[in-house]
C-alpha atoms as a PDB file:
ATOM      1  CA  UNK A   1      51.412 127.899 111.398  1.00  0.00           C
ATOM      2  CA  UNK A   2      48.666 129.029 109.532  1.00  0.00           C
ATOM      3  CA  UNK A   3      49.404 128.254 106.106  1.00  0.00           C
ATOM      4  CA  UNK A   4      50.354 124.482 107.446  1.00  0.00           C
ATOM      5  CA  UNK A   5      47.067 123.543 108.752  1.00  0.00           C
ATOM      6  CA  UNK A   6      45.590 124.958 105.937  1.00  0.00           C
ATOM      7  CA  UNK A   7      47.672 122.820 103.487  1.00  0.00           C
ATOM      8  CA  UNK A   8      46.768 119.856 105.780  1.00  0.00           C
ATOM      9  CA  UNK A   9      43.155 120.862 105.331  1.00  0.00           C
ATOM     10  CA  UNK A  10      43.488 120.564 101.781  1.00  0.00           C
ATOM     11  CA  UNK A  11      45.435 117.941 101.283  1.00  0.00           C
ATOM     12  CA  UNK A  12      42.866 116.205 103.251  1.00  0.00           C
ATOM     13  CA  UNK A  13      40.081 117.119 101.353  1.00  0.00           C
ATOM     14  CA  UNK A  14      42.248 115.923  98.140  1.00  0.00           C
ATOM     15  CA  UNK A  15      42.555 112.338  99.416  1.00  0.00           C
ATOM     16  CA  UNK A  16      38.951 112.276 100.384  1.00  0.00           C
ATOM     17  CA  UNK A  17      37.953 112.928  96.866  1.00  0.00           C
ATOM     18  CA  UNK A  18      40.146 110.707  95.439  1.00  0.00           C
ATOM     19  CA  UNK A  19      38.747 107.751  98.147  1.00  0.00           C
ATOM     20  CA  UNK A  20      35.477 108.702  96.916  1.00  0.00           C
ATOM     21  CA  UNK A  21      36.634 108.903  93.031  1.00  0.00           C
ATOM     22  CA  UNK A  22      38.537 105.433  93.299  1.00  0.00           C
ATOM     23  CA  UNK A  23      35.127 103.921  95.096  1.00  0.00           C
ATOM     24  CA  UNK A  24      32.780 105.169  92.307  1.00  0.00           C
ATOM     25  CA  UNK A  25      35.304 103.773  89.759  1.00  0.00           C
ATOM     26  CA  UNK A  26      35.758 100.335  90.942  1.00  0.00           C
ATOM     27  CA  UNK A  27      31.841 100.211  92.087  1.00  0.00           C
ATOM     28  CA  UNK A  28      31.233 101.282  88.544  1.00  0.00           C
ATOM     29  CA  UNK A  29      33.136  98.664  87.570  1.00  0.00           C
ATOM     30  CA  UNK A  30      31.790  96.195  89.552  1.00  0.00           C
ATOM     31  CA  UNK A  31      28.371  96.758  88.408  1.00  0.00           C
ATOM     32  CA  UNK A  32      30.064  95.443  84.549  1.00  0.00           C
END
């Protein structure tokens, strides 16, 4: 039960980064 919410945690905190990754790219972008 653990182990799951801890995957979920991370998994979570994967997409954020990749939110915040795709937003700096395509603001970066923008800014071109």
């Amino acid at each position: 039960m653990e182990i799951v919410v801890v995957n979920a945690l991370v998994q979570n905190s994967m997409a954020e980064k990749i939110k915040i990754n795709y937003f700096l790219h395509t603001s970066s972008s923008w800014k071109c």
